[in-house]
Protein backbone atom coordinates (compact mmCIF):
# COMPACT_ATOMS: atom_id res chain seq x y z
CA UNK A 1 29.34 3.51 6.37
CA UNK A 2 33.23 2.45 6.91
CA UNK A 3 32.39 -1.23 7.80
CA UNK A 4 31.18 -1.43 4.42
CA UNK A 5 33.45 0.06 2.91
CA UNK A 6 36.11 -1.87 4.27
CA UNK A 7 34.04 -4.93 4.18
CA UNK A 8 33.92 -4.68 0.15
CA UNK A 9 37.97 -4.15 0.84
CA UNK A 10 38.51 -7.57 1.36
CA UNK A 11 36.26 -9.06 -1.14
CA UNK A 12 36.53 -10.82 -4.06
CA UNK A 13 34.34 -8.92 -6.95
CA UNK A 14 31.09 -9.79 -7.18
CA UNK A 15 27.18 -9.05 -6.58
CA UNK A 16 27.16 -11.95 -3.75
CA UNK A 17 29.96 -9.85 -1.37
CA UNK A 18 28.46 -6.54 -2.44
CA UNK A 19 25.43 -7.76 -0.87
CA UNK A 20 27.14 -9.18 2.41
CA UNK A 21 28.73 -6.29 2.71
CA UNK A 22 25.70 -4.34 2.82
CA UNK A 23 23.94 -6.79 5.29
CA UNK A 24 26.71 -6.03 7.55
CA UNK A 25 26.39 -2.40 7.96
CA UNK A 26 22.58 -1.75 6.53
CA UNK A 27 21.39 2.12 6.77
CA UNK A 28 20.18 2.96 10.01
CA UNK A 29 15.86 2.93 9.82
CA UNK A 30 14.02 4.67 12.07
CA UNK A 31 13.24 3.66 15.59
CA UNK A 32 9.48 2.73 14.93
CA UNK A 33 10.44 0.65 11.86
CA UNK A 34 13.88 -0.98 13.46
CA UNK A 35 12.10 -2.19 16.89
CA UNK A 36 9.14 -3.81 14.82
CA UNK A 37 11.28 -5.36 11.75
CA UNK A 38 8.19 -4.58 9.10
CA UNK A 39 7.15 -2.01 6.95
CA UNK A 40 3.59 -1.01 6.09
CA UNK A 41 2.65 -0.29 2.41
CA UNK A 42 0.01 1.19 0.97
CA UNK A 43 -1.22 -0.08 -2.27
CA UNK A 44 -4.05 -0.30 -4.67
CA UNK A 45 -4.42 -3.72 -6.14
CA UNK A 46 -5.93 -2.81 -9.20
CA UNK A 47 -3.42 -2.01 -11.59
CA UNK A 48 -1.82 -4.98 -13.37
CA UNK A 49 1.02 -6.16 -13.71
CA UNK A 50 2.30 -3.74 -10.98
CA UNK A 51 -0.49 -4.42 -8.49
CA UNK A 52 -3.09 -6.72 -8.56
CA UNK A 53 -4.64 -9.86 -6.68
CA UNK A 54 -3.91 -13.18 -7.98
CA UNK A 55 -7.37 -14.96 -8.75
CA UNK A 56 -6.97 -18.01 -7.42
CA UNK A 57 -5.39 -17.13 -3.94
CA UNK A 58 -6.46 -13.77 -3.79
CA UNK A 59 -2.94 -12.74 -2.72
CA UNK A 60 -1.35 -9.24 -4.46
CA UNK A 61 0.97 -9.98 -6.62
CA UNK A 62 3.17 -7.72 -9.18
CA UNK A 63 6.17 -6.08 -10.28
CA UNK A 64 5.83 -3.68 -6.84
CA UNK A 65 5.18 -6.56 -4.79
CA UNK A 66 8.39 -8.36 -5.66
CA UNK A 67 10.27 -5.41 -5.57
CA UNK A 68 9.01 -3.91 -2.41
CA UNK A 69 9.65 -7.47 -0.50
CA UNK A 70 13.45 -7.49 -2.42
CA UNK A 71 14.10 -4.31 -0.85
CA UNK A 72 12.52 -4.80 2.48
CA UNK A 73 14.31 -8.00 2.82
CA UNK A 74 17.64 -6.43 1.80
CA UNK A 75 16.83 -4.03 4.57
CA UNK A 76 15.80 -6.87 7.09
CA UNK A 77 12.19 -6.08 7.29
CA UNK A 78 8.72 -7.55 6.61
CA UNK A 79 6.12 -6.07 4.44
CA UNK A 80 2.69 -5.91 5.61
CA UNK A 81 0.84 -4.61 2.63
CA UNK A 82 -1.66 -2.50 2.71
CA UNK A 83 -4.57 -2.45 -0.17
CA UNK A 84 -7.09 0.95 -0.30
CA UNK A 85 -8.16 3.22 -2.80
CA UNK A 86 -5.55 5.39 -4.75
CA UNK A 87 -6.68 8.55 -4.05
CA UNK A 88 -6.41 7.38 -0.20
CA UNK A 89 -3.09 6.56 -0.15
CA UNK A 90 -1.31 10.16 0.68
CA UNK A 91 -3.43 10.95 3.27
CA UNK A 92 -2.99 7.46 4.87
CA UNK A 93 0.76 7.76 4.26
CA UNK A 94 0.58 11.98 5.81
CA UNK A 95 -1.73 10.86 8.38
CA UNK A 96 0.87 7.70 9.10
CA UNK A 97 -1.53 4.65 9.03
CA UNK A 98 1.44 2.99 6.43
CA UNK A 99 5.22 4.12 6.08
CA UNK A 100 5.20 4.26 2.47
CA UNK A 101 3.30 4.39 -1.07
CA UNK A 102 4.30 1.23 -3.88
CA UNK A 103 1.63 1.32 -6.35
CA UNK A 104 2.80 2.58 -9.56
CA UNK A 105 2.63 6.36 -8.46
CA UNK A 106 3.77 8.91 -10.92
CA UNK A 107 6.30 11.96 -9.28
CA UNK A 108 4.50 14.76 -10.03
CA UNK A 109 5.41 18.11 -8.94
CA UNK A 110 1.95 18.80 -7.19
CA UNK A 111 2.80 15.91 -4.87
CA UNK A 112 6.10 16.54 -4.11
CA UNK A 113 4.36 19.36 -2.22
CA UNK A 114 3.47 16.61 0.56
CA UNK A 115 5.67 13.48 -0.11
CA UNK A 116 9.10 12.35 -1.84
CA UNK A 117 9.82 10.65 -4.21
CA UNK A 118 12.52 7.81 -4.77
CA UNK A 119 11.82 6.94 -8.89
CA UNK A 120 12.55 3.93 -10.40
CA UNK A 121 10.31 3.48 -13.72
CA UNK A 122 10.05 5.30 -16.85
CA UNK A 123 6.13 5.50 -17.13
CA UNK A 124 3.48 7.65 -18.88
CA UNK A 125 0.05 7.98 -19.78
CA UNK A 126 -1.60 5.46 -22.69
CA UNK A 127 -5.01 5.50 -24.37
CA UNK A 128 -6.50 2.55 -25.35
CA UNK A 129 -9.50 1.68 -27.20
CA UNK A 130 -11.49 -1.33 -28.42
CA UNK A 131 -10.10 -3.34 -31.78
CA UNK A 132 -13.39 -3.27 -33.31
CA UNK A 133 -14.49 0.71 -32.18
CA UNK A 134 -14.15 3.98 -33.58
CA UNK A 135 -10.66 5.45 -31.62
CA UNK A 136 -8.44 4.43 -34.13
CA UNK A 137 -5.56 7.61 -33.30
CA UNK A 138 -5.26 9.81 -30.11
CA UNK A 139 -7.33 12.60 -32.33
CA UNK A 140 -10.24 10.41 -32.42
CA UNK A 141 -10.48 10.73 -28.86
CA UNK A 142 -11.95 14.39 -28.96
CA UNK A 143 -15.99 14.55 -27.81
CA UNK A 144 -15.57 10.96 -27.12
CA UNK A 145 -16.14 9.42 -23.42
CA UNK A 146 -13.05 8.32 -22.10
CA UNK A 147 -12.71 6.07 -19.00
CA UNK A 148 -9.91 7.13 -16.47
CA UNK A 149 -8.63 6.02 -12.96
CA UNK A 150 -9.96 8.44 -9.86
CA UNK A 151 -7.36 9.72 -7.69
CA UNK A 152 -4.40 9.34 -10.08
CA UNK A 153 -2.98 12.18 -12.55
CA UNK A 154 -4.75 10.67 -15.30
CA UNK A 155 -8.05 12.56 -15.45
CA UNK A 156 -5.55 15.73 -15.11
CA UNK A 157 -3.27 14.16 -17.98
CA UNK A 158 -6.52 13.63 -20.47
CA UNK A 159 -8.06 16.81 -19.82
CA UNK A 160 -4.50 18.80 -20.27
CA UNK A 161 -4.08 16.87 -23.51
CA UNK A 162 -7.65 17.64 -24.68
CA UNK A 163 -7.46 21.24 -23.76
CA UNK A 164 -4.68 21.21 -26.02
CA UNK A 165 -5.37 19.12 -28.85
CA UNK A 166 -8.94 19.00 -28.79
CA UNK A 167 -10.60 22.54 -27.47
CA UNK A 168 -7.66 24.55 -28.71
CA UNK A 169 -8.10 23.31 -32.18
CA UNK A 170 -11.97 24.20 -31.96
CA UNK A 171 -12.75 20.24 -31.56
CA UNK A 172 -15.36 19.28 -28.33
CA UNK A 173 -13.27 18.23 -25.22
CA UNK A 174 -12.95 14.43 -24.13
CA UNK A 175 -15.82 13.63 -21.88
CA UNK A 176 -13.94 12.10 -18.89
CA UNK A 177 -15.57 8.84 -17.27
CA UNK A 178 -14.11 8.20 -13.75
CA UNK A 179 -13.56 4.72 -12.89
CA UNK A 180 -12.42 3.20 -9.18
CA UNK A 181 -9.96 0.59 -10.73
CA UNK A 182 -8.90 -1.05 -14.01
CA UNK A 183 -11.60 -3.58 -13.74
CA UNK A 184 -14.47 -1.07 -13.97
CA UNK A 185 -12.55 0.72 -17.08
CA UNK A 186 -12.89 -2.90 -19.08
CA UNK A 187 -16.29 -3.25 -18.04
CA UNK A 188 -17.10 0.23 -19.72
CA UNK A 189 -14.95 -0.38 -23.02
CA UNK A 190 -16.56 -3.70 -23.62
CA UNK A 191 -20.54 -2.45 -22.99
CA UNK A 192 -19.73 1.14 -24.13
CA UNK A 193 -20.39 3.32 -21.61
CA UNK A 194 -16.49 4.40 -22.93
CA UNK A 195 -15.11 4.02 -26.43
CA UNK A 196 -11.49 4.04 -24.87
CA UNK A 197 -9.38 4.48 -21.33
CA UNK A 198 -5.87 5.72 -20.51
CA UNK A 199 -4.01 4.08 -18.37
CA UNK A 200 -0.16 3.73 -16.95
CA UNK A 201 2.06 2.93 -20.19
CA UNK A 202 4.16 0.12 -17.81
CA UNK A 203 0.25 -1.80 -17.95
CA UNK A 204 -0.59 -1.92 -21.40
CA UNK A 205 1.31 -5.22 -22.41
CA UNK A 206 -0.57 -6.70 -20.00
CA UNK A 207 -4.06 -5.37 -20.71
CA UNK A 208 -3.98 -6.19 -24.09
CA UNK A 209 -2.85 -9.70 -23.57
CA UNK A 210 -5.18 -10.64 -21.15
CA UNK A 211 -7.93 -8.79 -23.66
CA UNK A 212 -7.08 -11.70 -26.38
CA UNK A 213 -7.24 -9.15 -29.18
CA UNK A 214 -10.10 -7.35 -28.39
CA UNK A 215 -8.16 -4.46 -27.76
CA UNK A 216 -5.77 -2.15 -29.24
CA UNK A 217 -3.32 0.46 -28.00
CA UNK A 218 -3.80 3.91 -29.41
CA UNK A 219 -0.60 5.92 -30.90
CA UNK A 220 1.92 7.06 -28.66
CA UNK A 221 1.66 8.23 -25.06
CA UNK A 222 -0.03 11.49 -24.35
CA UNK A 223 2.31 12.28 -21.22
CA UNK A 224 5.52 10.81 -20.19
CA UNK A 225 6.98 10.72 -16.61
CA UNK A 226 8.31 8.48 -13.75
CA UNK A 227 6.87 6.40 -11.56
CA UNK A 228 8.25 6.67 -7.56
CA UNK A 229 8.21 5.24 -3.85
CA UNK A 230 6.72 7.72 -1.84
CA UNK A 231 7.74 8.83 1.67
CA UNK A 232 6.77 11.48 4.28
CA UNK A 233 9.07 14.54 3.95
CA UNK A 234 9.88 14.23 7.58
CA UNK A 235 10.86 10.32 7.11
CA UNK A 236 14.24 11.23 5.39
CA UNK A 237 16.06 8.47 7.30
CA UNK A 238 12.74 5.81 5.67
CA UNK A 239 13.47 6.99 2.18
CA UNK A 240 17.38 7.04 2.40
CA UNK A 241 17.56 3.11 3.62
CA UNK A 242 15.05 2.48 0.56
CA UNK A 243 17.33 4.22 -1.71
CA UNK A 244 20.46 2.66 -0.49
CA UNK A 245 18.49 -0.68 -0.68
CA UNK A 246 16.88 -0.12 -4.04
CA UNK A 247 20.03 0.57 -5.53
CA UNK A 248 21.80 -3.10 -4.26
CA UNK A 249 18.59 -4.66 -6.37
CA UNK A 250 20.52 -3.23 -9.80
CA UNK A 251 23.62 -4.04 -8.76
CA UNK A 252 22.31 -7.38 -8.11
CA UNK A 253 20.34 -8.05 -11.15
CA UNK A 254 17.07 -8.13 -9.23
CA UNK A 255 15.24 -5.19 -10.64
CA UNK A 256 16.56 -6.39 -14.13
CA UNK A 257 14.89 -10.03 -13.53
CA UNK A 258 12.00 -8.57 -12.33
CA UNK A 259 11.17 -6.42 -15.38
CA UNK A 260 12.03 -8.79 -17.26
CA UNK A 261 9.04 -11.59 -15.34
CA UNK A 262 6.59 -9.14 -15.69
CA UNK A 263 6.96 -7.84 -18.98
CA UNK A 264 8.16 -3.95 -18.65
CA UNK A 265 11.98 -3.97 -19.23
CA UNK A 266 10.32 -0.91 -21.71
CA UNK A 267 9.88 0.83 -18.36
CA UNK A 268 13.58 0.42 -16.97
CA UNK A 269 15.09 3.48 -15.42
CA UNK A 270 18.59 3.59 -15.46
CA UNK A 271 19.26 4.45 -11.63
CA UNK A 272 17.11 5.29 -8.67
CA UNK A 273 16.93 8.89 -8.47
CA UNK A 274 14.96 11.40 -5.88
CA UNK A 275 11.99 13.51 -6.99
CA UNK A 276 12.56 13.52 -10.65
CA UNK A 277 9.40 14.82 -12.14
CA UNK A 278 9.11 16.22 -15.41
């Protein structure tokens, strides 16, 4: 990239020529994605605030959304996104109905398997429970029904954690309830088919807010990882432009504002990195 780097040469210092530098000599994209100018990505609009549709427009909205359309734009692309159900969203992306997964994803070794990674939240996995109910710590969780997301790692998270801190300390297991979305976990807390539901820590603020005090969040999280932008394997050239992109929103204070408006700067990851699961 020598235009660039001379480009940044003969500026001034400062975000604004970083980032007309970088609109002069953007990463090459691949051929199906430069002749088109858009991007398609898959989401699941059920996960607030990092996905979800806005109730009185029914557009998605969220912390991915913005980000996704920074990036894009950076890159000089539209975003046509793409909602479906989670557990759909790898094969879609392997079987290349959408370029790319933005939908609060956790890396997880497993997946790297099929798909890469570019992470860029701290995330991990948090029970919580009614105000008024019995779950009052994460131990009070064992023998109890407890409502989880299909498709993601969290039924895998809970019933790790329960094997461990339940079974192996001769307590029953969590009962796992699988839910589609969010919506259906609420539904469950509040007529209690559940008595509490994990879900993605980077969520919680929001839950609990919008639940007016009705419910609680229970100790700390029961697994801690990082949340990524998936790619094919083969679609190197895809995820390098997103990197390259992702990293001029920090230097530009974009990702920072963006936590920020939706309420998750306790999520911020210091730098983009590439298939960092733990």
């Amino acid at each position: 990239m020598k235009r660039l780097l001379a480009a940044l040469l003969l500026c001034a210092t400062g975000t604004v020529c970083i980032n007309q530098a970088f609109a002069a000599d953007r990463p090459a994209l691949p051929e199906r994605i430069a002749s088109t100018k858009k991007v398609r990505i898959a989401v699941n609009a059920g996960f607030p605030p990092m996905e979800m549709r806005d109730p009185k427009t029914n557009e998605i909205v969220g912390f991915d959304i913005d980000l996704g359309n920074a990036i894009a734009q950076e890159l000089g692309l539209e975003t046509e996104w793409v909602d479906g159900v989670f557990d759909q969203m790898i094969p879609s992306l392997i079987s290349k109905r959408v370029d790319l997964i933005m939908s609060g994803m956790s890396d997880l070794t497993e997946r790297q398997a099929t798909v890469d990674f570019i992470d860029y939240l701290k995330s991990g996995s948090q029970a919580f429970a009614m105000t008024n109910g019995p779950i009052n710590t994460v131990e009070d969780l064992c023998g109890q029904k407890v409502s989880v997301s299909q498709g993601t790692s969290l039924p895998v998270d809970v019933g790790q954690w329960s094997d461990k801190n339940c079974v192996a300390k001769g307590r029953p297991a969590v009962q796992i309830v699988l839910d589609n979305n969010l919506g259906q976990e609420i539904i469950n807390l509040t007529q209690g088919r559940a008595v509490a539901a994990v879900q993605a820590l980077e969520g919680i603020d929001l839950i609990l807010q919008q639940q007016k005090g009705a419910m609680k969040m229970v100790g700390e999280p029961i697994v801690v990882n990082h949340t990524g932008i998936a790619f094919r394997k083969d679609d190197v050239q895809l995820r390098d432009a997103f990197m390259a992109a992702l990293k001029m929103k920090y230097a530009d204070g974009t990702y920072q504002k963006l936590l920020e408006k939706w309420n998750i700067s306790a999520a911020a990851y210091p730098q983009p990195t590439i298939n960092t699961a733990e």
